[in-house]
C-alpha atoms as a PDB file:
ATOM      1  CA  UNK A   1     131.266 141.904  78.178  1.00  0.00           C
ATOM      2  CA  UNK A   2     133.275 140.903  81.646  1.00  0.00           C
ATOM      3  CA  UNK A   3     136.263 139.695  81.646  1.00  0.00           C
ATOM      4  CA  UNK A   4     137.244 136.084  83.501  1.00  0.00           C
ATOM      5  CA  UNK A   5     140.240 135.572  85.586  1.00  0.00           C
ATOM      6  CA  UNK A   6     141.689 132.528  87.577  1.00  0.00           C
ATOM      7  CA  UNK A   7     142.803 133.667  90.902  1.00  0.00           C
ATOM      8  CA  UNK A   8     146.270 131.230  91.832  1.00  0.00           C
ATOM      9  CA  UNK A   9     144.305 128.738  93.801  1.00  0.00           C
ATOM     10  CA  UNK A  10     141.653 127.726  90.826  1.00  0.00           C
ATOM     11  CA  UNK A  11     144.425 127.277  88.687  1.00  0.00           C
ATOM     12  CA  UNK A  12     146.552 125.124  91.356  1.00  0.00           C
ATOM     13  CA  UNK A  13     143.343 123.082  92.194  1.00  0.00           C
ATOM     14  CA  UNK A  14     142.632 122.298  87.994  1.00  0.00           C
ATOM     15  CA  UNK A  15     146.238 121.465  87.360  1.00  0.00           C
ATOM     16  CA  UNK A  16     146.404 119.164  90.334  1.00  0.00           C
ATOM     17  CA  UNK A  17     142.618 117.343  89.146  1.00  0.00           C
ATOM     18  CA  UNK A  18     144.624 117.497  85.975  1.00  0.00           C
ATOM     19  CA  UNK A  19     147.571 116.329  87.183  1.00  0.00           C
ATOM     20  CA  UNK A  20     145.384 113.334  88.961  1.00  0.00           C
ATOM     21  CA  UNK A  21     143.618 112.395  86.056  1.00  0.00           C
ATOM     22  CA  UNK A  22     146.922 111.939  84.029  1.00  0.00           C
ATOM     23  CA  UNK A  23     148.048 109.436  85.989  1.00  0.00           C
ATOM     24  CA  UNK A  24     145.059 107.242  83.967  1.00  0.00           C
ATOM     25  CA  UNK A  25     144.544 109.118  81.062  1.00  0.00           C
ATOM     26  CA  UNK A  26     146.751 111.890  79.786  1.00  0.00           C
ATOM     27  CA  UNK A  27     144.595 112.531  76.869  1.00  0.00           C
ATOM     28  CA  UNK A  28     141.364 112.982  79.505  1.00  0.00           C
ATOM     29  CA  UNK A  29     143.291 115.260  81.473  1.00  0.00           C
ATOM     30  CA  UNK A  30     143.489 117.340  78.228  1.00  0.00           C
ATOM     31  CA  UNK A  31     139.871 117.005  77.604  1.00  0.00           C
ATOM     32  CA  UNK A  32     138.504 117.714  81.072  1.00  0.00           C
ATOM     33  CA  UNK A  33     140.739 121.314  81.162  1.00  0.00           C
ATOM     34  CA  UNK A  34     139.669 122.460  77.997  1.00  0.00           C
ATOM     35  CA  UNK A  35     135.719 121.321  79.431  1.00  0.00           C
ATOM     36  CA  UNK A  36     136.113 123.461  82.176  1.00  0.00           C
ATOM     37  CA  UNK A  37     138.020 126.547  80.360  1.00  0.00           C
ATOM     38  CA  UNK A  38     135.049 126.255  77.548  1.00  0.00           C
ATOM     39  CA  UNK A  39     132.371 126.147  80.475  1.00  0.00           C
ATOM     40  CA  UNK A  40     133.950 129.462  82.366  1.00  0.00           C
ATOM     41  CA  UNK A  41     134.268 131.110  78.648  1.00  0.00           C
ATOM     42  CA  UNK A  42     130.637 131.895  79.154  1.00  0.00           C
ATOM     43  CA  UNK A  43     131.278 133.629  82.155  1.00  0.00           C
ATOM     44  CA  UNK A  44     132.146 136.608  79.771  1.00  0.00           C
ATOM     45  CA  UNK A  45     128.705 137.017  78.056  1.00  0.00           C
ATOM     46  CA  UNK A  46     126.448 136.083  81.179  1.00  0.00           C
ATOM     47  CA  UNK A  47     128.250 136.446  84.388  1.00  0.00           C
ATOM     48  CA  UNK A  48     125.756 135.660  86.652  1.00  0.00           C
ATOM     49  CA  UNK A  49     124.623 132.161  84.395  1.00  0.00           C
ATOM     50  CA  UNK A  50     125.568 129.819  87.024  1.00  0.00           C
ATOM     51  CA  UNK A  51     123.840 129.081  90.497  1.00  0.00           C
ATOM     52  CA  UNK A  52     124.259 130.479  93.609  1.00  0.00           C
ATOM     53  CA  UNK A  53     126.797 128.161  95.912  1.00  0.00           C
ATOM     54  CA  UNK A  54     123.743 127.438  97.934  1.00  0.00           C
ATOM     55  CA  UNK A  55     126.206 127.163 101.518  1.00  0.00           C
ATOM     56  CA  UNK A  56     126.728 130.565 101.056  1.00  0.00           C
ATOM     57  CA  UNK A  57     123.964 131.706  99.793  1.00  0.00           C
ATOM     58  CA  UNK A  58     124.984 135.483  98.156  1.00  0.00           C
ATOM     59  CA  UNK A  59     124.640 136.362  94.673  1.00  0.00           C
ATOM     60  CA  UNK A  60     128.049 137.114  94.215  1.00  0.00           C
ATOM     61  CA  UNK A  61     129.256 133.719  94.802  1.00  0.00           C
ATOM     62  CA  UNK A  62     128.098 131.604  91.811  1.00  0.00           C
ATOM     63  CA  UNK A  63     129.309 127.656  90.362  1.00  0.00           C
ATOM     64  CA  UNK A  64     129.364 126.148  87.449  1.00  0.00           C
ATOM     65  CA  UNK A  65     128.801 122.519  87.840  1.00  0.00           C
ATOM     66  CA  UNK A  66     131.050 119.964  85.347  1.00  0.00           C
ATOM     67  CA  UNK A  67     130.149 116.265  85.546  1.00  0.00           C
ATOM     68  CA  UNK A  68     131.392 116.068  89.429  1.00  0.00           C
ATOM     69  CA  UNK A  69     133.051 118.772  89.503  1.00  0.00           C
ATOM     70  CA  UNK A  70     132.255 122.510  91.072  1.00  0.00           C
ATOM     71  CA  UNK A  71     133.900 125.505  89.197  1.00  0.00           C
ATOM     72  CA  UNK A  72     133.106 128.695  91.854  1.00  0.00           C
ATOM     73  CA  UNK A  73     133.395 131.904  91.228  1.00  0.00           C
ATOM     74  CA  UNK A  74     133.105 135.568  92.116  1.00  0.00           C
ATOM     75  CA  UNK A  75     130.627 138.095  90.300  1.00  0.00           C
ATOM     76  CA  UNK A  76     132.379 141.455  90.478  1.00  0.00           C
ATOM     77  CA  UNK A  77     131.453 144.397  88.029  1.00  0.00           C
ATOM     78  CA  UNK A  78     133.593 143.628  85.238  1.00  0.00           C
ATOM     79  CA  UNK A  79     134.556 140.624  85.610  1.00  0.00           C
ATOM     80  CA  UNK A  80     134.098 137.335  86.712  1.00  0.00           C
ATOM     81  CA  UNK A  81     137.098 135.967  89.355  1.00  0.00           C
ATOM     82  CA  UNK A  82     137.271 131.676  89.411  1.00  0.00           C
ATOM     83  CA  UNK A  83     138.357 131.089  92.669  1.00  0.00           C
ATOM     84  CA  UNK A  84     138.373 127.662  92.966  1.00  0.00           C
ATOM     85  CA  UNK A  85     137.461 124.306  91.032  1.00  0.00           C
ATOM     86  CA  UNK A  86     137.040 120.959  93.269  1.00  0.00           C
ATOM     87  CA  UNK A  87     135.668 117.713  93.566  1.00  0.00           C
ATOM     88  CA  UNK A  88     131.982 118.373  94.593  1.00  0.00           C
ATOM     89  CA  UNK A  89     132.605 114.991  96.929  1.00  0.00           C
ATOM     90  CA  UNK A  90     135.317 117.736  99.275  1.00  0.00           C
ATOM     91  CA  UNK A  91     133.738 119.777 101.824  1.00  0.00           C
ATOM     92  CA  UNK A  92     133.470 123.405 100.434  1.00  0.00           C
ATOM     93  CA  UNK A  93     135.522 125.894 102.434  1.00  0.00           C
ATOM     94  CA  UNK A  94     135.783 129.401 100.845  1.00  0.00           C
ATOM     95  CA  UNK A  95     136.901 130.974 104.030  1.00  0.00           C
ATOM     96  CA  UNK A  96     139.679 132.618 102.486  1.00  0.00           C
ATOM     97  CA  UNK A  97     137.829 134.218  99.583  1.00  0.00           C
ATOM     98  CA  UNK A  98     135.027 135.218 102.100  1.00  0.00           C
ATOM     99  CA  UNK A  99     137.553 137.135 104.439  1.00  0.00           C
ATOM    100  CA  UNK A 100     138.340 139.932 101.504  1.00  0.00           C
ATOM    101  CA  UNK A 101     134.316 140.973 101.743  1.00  0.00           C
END
C-alpha cells in the first residue's frame, strides 16, 4: 500500500478551483473536493492506475482525469506525490516538478 501526498501547489490549485466554484455554488465546491480526494484515494491501492500525461510521456508522471479536470501526479516507490490539479482547458507546464529529476 503507498501512501498519497499533496505537494503545496496541488493543494493551492484545488482550493483556488474550489474557491472559484464557490462563488456559484458553495455546496458544489464541497462536492467537487471530496470527487477529487475520493478519485486520488485510489492512488494508495494502484499507484500507477491512471494514464501517462501523454506531453511528457514517462511512467512516473501519471493523471487522473475528473470531468474537466486533470489531477497529475508523481509515481515514487512508496508513495504517490499530487503535484498539481488544473483545468485541462490551461496549458500544462510541469517545469518545476520536472527540474527535481
Amino acid at each position: 500500500m503507498a501512501r498519497v501526498t499533496w505537494t503545496d501547489q496541488a493543494l493551492t490549485d484545488l482550493g483556488e478551483i474550489c474557491d472559484f466554484i464557490a462563488r456559484d455554488s458553495p455546496t458544489y465546491a464541497k462536492l467537487f473536493a471530496n470527487r477529487v480526494f475520493s478519485a486520488v484515494e485510489r492512488l494508495e491501492l494502484l499507484p500507477s492506475s491512471g494514464r501517462v500525461v501523454p506531453e511528457v510521456g514517462r511512467e512516473d508522471l501519471r493523471q487522473i482525469l475528473l470531468r474537466n479536470y486533470r489531477i497529475i501526479y508523481r509515481v515514487l516507490p512508496d508513495e504517490s506525490e499530487v503535484l498539481t490539479v488544473y483545468h485541462g482547458a490551461r496549458l500544462l507546464d510541469l517545469s518545476p516538478f520536472l527540474s527535481d529529476n
